[in-house]
PDB file of N, CA and C in Angstrom:
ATOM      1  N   UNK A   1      10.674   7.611 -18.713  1.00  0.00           N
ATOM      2  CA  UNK A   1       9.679   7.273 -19.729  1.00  0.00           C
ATOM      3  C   UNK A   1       8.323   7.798 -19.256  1.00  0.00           C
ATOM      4  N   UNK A   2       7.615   8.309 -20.221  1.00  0.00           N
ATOM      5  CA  UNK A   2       6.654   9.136 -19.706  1.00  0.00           C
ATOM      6  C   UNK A   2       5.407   7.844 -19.649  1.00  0.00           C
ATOM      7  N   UNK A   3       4.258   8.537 -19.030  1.00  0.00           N
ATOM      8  CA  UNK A   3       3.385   7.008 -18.466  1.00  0.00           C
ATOM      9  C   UNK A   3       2.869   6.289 -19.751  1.00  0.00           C
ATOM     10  N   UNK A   4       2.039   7.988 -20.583  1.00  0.00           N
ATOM     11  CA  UNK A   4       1.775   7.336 -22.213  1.00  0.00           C
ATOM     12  C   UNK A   4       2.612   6.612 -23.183  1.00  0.00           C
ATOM     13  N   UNK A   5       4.069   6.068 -22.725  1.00  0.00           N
ATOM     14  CA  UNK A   5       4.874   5.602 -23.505  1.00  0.00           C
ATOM     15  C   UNK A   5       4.471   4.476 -22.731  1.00  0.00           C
ATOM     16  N   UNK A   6       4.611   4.404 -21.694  1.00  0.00           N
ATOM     17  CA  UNK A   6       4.567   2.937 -20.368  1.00  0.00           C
ATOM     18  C   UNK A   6       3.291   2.490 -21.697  1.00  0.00           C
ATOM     19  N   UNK A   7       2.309   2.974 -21.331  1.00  0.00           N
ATOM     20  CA  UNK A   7       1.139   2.345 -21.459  1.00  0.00           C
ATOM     21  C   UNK A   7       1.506   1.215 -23.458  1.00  0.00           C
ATOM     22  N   UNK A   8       1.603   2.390 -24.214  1.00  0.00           N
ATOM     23  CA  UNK A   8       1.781   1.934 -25.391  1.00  0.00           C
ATOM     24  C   UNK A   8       2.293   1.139 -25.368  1.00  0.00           C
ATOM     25  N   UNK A   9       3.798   0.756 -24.974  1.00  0.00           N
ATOM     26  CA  UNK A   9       4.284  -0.478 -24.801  1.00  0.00           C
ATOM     27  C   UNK A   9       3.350  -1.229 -24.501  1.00  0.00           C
ATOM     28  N   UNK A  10       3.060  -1.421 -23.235  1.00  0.00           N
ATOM     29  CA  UNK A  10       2.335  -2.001 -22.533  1.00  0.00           C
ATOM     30  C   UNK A  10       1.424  -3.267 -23.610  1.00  0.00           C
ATOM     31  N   UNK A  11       0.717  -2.130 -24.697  1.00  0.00           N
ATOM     32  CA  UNK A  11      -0.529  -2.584 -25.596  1.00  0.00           C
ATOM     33  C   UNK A  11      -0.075  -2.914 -26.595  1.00  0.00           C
ATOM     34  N   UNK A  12       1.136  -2.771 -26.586  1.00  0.00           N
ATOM     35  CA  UNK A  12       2.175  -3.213 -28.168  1.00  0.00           C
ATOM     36  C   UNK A  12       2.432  -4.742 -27.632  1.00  0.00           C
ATOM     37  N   UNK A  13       3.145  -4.977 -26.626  1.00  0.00           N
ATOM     38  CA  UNK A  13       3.441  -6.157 -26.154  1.00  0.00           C
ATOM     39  C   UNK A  13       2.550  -6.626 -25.731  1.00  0.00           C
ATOM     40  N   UNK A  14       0.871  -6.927 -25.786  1.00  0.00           N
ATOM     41  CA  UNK A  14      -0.114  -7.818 -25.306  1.00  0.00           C
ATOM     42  C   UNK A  14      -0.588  -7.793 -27.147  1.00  0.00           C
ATOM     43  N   UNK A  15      -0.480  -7.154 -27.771  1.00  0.00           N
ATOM     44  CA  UNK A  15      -1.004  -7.082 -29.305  1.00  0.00           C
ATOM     45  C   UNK A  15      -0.145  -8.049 -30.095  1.00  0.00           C
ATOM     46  N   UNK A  16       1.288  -8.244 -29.447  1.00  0.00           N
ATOM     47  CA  UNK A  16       2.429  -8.681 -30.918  1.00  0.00           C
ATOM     48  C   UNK A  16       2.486 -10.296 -30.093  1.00  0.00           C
ATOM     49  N   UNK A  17       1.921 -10.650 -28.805  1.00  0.00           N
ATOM     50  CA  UNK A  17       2.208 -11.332 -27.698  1.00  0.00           C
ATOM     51  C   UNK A  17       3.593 -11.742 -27.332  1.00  0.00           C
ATOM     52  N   UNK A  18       3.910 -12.421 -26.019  1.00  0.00           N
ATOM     53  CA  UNK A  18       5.139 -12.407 -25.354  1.00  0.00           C
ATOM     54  C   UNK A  18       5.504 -13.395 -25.060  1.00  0.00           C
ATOM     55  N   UNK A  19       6.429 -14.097 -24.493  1.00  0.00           N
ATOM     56  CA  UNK A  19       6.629 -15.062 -23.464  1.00  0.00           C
ATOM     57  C   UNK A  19       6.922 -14.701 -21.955  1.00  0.00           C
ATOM     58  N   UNK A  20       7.014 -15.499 -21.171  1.00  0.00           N
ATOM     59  CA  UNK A  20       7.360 -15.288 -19.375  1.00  0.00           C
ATOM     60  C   UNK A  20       7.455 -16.365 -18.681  1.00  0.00           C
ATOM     61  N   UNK A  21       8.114 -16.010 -17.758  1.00  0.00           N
ATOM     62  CA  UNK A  21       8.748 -17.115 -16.805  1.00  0.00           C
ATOM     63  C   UNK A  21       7.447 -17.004 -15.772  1.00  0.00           C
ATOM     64  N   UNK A  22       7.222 -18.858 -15.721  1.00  0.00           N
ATOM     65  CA  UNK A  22       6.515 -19.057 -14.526  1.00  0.00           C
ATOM     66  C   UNK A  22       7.244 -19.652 -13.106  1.00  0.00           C
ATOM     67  N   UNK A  23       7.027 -19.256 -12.442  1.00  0.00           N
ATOM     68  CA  UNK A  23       8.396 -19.893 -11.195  1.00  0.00           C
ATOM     69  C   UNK A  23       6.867 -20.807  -9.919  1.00  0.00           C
ATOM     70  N   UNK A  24       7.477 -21.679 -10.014  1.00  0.00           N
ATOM     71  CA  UNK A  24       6.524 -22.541  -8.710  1.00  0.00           C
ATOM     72  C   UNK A  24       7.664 -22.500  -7.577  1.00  0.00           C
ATOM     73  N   UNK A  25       7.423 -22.247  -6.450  1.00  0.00           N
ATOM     74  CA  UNK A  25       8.131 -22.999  -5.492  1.00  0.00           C
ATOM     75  C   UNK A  25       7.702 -23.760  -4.796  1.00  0.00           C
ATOM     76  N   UNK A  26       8.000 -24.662  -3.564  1.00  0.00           N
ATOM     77  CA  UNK A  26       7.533 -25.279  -2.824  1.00  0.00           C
ATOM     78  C   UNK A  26       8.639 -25.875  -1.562  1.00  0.00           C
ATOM     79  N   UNK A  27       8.046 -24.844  -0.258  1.00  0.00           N
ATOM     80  CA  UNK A  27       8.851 -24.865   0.825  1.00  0.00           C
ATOM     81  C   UNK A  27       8.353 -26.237   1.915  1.00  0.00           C
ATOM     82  N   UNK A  28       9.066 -26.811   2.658  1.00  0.00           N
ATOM     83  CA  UNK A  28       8.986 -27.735   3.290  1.00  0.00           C
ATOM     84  C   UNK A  28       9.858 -27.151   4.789  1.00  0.00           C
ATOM     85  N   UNK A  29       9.475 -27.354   5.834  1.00  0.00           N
ATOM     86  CA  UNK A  29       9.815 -27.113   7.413  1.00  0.00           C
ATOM     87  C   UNK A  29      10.484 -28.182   7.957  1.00  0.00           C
ATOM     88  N   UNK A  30      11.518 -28.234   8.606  1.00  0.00           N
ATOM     89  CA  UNK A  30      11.288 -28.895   9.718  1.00  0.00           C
ATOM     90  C   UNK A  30      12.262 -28.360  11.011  1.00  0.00           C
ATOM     91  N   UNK A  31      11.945 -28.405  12.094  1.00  0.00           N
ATOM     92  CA  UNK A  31      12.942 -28.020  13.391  1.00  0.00           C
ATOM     93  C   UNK A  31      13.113 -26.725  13.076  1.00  0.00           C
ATOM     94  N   UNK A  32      11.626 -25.690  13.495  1.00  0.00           N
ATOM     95  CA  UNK A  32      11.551 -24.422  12.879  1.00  0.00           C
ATOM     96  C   UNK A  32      12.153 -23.566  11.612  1.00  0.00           C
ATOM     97  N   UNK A  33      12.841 -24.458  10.767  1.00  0.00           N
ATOM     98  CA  UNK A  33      13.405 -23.482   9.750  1.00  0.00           C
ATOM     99  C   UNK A  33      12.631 -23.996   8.557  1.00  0.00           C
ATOM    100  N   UNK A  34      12.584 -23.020   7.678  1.00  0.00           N
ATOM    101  CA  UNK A  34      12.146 -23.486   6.091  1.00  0.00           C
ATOM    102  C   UNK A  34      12.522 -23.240   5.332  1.00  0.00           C
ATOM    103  N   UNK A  35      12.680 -24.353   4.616  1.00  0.00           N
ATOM    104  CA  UNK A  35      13.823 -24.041   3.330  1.00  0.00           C
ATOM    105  C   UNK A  35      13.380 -24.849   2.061  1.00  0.00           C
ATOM    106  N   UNK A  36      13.912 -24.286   1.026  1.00  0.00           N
ATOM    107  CA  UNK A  36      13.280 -24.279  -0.551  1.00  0.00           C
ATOM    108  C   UNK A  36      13.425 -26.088  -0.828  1.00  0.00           C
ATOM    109  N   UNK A  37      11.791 -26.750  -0.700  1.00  0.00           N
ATOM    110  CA  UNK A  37      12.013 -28.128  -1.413  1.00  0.00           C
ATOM    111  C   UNK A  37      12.257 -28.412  -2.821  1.00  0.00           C
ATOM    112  N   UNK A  38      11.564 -27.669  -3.520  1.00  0.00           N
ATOM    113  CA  UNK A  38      11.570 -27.509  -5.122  1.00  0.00           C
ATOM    114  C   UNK A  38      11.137 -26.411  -5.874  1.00  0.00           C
ATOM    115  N   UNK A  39      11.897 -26.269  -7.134  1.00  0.00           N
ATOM    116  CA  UNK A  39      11.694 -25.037  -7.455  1.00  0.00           C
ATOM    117  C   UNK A  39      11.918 -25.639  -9.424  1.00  0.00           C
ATOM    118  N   UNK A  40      10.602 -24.785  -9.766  1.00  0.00           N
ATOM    119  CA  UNK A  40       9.895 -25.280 -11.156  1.00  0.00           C
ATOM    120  C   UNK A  40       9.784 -23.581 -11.932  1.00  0.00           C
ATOM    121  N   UNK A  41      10.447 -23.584 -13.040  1.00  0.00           N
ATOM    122  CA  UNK A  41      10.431 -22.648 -14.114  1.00  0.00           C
ATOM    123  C   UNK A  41       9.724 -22.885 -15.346  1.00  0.00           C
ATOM    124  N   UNK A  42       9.084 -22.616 -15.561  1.00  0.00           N
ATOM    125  CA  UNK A  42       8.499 -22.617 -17.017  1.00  0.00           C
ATOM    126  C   UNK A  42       8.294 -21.454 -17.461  1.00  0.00           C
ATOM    127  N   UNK A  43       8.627 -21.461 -19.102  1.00  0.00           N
ATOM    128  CA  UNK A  43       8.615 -20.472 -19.999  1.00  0.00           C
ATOM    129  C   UNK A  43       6.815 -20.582 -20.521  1.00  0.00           C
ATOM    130  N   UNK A  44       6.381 -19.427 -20.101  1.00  0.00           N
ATOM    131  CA  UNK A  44       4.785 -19.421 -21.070  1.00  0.00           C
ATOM    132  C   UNK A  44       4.706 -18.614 -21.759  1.00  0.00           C
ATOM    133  N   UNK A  45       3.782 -18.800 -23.289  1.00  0.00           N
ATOM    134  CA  UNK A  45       3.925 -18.195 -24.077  1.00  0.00           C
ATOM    135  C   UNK A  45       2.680 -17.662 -24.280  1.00  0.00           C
ATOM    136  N   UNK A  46       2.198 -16.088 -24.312  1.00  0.00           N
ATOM    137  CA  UNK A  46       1.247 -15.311 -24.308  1.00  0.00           C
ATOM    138  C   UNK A  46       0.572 -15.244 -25.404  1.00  0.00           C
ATOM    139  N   UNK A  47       0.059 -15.286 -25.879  1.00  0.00           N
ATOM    140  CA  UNK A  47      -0.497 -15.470 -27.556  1.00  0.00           C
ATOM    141  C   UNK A  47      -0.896 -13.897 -27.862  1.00  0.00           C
ATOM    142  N   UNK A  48      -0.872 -13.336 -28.921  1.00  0.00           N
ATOM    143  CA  UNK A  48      -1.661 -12.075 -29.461  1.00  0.00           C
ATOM    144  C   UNK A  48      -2.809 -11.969 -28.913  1.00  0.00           C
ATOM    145  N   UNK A  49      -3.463 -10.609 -28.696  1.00  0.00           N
ATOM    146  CA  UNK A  49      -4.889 -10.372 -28.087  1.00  0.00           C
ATOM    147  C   UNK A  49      -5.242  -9.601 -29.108  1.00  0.00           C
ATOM    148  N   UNK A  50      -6.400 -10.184 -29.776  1.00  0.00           N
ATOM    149  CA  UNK A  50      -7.505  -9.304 -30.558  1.00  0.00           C
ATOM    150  C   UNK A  50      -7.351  -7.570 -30.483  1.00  0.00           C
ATOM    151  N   UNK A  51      -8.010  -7.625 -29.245  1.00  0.00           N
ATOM    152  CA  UNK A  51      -8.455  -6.073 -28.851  1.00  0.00           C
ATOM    153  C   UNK A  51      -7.440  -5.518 -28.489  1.00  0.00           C
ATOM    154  N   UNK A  52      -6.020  -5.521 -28.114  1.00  0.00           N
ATOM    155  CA  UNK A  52      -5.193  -5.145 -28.404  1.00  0.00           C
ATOM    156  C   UNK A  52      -4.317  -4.205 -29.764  1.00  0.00           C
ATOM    157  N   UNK A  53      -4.633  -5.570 -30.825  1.00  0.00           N
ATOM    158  CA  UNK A  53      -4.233  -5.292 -32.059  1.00  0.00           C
ATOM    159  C   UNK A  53      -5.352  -4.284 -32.618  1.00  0.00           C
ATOM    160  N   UNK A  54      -6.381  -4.256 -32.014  1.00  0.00           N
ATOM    161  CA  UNK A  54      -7.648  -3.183 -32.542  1.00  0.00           C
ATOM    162  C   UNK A  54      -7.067  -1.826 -32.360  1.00  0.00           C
ATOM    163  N   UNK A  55      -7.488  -1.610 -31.052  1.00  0.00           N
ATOM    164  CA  UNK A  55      -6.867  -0.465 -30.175  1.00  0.00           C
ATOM    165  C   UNK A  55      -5.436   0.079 -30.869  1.00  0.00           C
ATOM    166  N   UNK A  56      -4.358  -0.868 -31.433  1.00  0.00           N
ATOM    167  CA  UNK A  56      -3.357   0.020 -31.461  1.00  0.00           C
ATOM    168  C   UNK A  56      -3.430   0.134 -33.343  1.00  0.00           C
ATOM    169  N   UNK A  57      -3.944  -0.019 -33.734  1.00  0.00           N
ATOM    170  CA  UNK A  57      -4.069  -0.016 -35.115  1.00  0.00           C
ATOM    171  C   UNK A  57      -5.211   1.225 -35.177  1.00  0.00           C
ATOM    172  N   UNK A  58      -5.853   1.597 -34.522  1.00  0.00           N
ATOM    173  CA  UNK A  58      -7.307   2.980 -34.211  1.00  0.00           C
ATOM    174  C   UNK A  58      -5.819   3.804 -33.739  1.00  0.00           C
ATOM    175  N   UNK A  59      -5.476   3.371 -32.836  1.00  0.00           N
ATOM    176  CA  UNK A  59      -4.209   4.821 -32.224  1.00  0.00           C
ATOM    177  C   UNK A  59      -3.557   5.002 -33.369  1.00  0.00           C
ATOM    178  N   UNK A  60      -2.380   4.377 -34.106  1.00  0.00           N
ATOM    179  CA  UNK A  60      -1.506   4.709 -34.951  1.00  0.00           C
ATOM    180  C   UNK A  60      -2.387   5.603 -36.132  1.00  0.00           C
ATOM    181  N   UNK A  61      -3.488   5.005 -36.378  1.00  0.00           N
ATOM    182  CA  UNK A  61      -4.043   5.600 -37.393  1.00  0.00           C
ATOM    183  C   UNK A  61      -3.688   5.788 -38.995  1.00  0.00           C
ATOM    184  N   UNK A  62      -2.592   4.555 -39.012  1.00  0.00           N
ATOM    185  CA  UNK A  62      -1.825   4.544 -40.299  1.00  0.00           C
ATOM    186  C   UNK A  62      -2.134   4.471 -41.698  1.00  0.00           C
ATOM    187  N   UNK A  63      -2.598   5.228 -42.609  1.00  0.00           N
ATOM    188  CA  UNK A  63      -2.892   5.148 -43.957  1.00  0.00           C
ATOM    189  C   UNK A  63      -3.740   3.836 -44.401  1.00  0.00           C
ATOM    190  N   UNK A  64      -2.816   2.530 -44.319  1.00  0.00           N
ATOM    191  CA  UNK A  64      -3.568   1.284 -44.665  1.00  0.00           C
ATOM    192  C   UNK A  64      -4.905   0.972 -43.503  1.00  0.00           C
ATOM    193  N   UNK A  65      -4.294   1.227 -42.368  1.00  0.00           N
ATOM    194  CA  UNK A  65      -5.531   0.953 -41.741  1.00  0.00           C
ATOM    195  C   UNK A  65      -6.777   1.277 -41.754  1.00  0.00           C
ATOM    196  N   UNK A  66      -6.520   3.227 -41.962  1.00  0.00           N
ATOM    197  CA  UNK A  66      -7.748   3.732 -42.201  1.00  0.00           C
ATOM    198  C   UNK A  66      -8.067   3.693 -43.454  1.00  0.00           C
ATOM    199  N   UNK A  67      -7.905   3.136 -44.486  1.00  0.00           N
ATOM    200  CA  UNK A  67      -7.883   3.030 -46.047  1.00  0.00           C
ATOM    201  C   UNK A  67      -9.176   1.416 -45.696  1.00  0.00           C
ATOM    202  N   UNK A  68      -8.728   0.475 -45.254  1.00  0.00           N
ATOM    203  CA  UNK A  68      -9.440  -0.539 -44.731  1.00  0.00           C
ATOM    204  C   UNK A  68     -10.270  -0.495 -43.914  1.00  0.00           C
ATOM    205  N   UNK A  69     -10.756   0.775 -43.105  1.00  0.00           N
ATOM    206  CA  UNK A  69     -11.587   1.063 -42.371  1.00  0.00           C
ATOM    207  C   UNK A  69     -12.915   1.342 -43.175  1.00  0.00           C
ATOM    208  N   UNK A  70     -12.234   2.211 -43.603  1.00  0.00           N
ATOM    209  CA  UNK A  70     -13.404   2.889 -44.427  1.00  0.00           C
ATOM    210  C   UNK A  70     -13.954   2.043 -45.734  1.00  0.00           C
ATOM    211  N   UNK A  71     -13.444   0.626 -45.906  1.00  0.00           N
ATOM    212  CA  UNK A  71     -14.103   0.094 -46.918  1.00  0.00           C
ATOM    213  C   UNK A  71     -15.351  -0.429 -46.675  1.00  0.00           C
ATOM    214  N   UNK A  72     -15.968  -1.408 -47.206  1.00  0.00           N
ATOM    215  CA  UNK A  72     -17.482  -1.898 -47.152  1.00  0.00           C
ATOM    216  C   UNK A  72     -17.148  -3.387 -47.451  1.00  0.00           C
ATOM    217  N   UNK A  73     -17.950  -4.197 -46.768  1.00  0.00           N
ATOM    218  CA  UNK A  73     -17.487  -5.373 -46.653  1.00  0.00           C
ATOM    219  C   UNK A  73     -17.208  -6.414 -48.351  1.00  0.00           C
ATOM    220  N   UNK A  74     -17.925  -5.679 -49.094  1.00  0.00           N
ATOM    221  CA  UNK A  74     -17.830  -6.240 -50.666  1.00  0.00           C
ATOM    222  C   UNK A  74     -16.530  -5.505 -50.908  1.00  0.00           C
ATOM    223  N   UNK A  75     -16.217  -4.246 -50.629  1.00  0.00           N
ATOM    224  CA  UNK A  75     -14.780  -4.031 -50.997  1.00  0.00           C
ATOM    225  C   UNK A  75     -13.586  -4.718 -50.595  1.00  0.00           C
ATOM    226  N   UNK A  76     -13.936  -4.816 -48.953  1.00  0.00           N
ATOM    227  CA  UNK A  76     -12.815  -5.343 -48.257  1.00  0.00           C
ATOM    228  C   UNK A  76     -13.147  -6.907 -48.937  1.00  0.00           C
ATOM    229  N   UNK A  77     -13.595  -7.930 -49.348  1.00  0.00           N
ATOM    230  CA  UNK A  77     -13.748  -9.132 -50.035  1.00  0.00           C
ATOM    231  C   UNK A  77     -12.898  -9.610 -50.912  1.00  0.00           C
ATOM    232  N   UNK A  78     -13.360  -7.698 -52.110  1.00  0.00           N
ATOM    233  CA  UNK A  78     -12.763  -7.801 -53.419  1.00  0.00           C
ATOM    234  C   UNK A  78     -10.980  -7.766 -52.972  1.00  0.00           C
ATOM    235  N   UNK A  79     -10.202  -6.544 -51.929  1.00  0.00           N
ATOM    236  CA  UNK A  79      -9.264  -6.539 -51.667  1.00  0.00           C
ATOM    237  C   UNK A  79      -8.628  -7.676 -51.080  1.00  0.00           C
ATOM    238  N   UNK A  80      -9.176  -8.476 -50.519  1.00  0.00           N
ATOM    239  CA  UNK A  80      -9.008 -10.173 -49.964  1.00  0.00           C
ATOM    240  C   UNK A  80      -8.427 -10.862 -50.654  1.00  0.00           C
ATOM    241  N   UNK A  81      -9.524 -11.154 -51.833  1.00  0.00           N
ATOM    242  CA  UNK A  81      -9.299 -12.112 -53.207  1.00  0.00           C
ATOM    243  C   UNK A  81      -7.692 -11.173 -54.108  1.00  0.00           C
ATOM    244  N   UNK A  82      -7.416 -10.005 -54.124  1.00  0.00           N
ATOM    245  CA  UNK A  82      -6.522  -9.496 -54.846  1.00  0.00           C
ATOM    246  C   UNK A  82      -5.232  -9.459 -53.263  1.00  0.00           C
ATOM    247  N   UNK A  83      -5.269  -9.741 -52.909  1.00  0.00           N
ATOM    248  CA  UNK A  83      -3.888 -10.116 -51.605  1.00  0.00           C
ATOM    249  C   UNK A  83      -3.739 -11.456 -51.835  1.00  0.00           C
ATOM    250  N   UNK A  84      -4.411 -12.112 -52.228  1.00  0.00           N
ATOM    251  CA  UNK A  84      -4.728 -13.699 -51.694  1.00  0.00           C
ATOM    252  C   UNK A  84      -3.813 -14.127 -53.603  1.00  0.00           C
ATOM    253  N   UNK A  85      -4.483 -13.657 -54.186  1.00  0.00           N
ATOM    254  CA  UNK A  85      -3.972 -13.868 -55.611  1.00  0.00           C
ATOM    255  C   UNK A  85      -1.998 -13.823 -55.729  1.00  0.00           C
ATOM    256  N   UNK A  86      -1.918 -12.382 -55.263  1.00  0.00           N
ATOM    257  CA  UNK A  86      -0.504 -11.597 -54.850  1.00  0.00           C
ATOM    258  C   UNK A  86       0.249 -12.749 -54.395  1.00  0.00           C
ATOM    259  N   UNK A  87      -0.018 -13.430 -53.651  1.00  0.00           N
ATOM    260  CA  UNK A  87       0.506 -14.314 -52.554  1.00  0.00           C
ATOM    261  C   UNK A  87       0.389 -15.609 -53.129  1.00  0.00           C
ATOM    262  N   UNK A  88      -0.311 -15.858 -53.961  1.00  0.00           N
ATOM    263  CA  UNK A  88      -0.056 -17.346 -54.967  1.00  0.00           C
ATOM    264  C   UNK A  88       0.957 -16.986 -56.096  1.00  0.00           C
ATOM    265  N   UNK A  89       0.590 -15.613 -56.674  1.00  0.00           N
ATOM    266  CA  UNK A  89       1.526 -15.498 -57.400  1.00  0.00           C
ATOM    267  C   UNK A  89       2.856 -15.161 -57.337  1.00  0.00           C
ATOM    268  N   UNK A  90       3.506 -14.432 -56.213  1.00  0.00           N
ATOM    269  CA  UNK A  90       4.664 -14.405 -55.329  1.00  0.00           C
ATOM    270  C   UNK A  90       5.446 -16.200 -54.965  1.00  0.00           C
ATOM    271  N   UNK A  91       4.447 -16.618 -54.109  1.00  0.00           N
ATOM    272  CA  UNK A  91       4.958 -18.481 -53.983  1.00  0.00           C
ATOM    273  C   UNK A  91       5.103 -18.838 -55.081  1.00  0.00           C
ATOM    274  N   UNK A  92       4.216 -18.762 -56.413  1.00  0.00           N
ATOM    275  CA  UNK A  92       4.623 -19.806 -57.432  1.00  0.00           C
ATOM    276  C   UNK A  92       5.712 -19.234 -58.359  1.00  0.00           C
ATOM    277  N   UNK A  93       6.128 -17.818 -57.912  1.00  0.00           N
ATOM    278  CA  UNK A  93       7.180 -17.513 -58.479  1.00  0.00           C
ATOM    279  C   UNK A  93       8.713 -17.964 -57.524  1.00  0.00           C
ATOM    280  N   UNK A  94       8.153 -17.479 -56.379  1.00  0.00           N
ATOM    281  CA  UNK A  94       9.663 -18.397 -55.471  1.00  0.00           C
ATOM    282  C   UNK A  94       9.891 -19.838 -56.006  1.00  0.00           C
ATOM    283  N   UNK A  95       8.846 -20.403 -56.024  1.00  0.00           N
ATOM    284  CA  UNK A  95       8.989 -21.772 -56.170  1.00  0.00           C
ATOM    285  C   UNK A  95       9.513 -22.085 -57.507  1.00  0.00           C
ATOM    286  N   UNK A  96       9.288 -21.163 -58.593  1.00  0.00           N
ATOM    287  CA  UNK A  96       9.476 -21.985 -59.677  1.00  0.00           C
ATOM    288  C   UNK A  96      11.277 -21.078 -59.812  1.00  0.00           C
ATOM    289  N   UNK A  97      11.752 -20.791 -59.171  1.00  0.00           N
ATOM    290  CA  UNK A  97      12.966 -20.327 -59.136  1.00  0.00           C
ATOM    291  C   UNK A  97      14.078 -21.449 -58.386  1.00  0.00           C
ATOM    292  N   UNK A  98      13.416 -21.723 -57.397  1.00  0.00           N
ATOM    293  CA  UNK A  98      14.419 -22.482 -56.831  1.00  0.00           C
ATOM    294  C   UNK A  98      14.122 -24.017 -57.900  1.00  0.00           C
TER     295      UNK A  98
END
């Protein structure tokens, strides 16, 4: 895998966020040897990073993005209120189906 693939990943998986294992141990001695007293796993869960999702949305450079780039904040508003509408009217159509 070439490094620029490493990396992308890399910024894909801190953008979409992850989970990971946390491992504690804790060794205890006695009569020169040491050996494992307890041992603690936890799953943590990484949350999405902002500047992540920036960065890889500027790289891809995908149609919608730069379509939303280039708007002006009264446009991007007006496009808000017409997603936001979409999405009441989508639910109140699921809903009135079931």
């Amino acid at each position: 895998m070439k490094k620029i693939d490493q990396l992308k990943d890399a910024i894909m998986k801190k953008a979409l966020g992850y989970d990971t294992e946390e491992v504690v141990e804790e060794y205890a001695t006695d009569d020169q040897e040491i050996r494992l007293n307890k041992r603690k796993v936890t799953v943590k869960h990484i949350p999405p990073d902002l500047t992540a999702i920036k960065w890889m949305m500027e790289y891809i450079k995908d149609p919608i993005t730069k379509t939303y780039q280039s708007m002006s904040k009264e446009e991007l508003m007006e496009e808000k209120i017409k997603l936001l509408e979409k999405l009441e009217e989508y639910h109140g159509n699921k809903t009135s189906q079931n």
